[in-house]
Protein backbone atom coordinates (compact mmCIF):
# COMPACT_ATOMS: atom_id res chain seq x y z
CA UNK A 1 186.19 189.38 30.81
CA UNK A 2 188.90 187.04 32.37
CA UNK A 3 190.56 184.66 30.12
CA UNK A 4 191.05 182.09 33.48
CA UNK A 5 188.49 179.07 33.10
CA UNK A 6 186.39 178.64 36.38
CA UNK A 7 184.09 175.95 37.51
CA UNK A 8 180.65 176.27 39.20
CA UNK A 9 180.40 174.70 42.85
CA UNK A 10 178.94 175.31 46.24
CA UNK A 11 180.17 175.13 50.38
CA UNK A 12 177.50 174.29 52.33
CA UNK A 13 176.65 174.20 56.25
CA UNK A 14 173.72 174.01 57.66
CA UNK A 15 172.76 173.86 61.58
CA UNK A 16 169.10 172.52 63.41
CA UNK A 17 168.09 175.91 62.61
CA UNK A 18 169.44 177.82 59.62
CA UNK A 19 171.62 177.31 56.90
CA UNK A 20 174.21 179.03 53.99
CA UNK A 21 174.68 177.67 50.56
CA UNK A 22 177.30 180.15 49.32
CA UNK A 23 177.87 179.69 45.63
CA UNK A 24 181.70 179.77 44.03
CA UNK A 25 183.54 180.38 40.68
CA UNK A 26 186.99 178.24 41.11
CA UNK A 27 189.90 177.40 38.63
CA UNK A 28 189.95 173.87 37.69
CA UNK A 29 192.27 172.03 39.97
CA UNK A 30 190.41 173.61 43.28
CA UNK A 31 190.79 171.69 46.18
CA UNK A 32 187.29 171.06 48.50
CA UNK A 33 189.16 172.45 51.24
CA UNK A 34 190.30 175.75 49.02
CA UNK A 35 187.00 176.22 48.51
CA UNK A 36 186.01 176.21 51.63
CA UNK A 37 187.86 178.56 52.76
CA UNK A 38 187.60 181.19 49.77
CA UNK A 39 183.88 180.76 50.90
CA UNK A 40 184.16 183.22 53.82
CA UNK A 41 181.90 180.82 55.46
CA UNK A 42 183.20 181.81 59.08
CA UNK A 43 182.12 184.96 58.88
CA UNK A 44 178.42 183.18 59.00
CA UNK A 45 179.54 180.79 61.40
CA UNK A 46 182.84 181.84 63.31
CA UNK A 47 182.64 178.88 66.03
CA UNK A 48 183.63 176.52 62.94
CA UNK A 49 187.18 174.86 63.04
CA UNK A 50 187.52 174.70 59.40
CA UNK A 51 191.24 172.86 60.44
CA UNK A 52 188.82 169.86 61.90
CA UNK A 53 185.83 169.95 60.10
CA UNK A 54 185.31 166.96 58.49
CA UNK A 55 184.08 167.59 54.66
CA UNK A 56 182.27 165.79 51.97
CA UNK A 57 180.91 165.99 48.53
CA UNK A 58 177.76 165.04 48.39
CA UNK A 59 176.68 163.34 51.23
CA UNK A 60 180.38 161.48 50.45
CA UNK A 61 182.74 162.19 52.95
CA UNK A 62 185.87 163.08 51.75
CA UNK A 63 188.83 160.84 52.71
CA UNK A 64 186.49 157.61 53.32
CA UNK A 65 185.41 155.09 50.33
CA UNK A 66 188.27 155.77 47.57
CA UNK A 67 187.45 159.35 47.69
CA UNK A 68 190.48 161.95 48.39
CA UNK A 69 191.01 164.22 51.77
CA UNK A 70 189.58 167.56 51.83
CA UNK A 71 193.57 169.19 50.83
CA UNK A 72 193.33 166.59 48.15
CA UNK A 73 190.60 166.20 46.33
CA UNK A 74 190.15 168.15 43.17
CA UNK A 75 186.49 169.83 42.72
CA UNK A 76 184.18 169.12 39.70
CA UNK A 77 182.04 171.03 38.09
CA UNK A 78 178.72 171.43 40.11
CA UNK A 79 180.10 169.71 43.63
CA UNK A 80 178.34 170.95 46.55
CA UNK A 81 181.57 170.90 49.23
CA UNK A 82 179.06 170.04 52.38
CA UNK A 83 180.61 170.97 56.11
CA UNK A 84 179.74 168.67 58.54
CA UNK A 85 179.08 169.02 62.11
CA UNK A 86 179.39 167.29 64.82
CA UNK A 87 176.87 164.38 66.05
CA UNK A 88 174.66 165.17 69.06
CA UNK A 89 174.19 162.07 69.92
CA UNK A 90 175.50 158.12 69.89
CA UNK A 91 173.96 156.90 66.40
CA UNK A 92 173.62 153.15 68.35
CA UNK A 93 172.87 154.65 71.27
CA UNK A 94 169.67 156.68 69.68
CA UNK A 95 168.71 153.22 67.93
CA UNK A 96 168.99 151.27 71.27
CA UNK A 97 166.46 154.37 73.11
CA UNK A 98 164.08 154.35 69.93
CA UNK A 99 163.85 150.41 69.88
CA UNK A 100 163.50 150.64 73.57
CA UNK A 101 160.35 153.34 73.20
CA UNK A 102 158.54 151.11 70.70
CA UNK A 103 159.01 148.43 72.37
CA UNK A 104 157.12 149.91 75.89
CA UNK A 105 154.65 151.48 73.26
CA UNK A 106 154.04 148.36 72.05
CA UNK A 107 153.52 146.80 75.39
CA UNK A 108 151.12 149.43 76.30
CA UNK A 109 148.91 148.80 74.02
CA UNK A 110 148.50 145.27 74.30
């Protein structure tokens, strides 16, 4: 048995149709981005640019509301490091199409 003190914590990735949740044991003072790549996540998913990938704890992403930058922050015990991917689609833009659907639904029936 090792004498070195790890943490718990999980990378995650997930795409429309499948996912990996690859559990970790890190020393204390793991960065989210370390983790990430001791994952071996690629291997599941080698189109990922790990370098660009933005990250987040959490549903949290890292480097936005106080919290540190992927290279930065330091992992707790239990953090799920989540990889993000990129958006298919305009989040205003898929508002403005949905509000413009109900709206000729809601016509229609009248």
């Amino acid at each position: 048995m090792s004498d070195i003190e790890t943490i718990a914590v999980e990378v995650v990735y997930a795409l429309p149709d499948r996912q990996k949740i690859i559990p970790l044991l890190v020393e204390p003072g793991t960065t989210a981005y370390q983790a990430v790549m001791k994952s071996g996540i690629q291997q599941f998913f080698p189109e990922l640019d790990l370098e660009r990938a933005p990250l987040g704890i959490f549903g949290q992403a890292l480097g936005t509301k106080g919290l540190a930058p992927a290279k930065q922050y330091e992992l707790q015990a239990g953090d799920r490091v989540e990889i993000y991917r990129p958006l298919t689609a305009d989040p205003k833009e898929a508002r403005r199409r949905r509000a413009a659907k109900n709206a000729a639904d809601d016509a229609a029936e009248t």
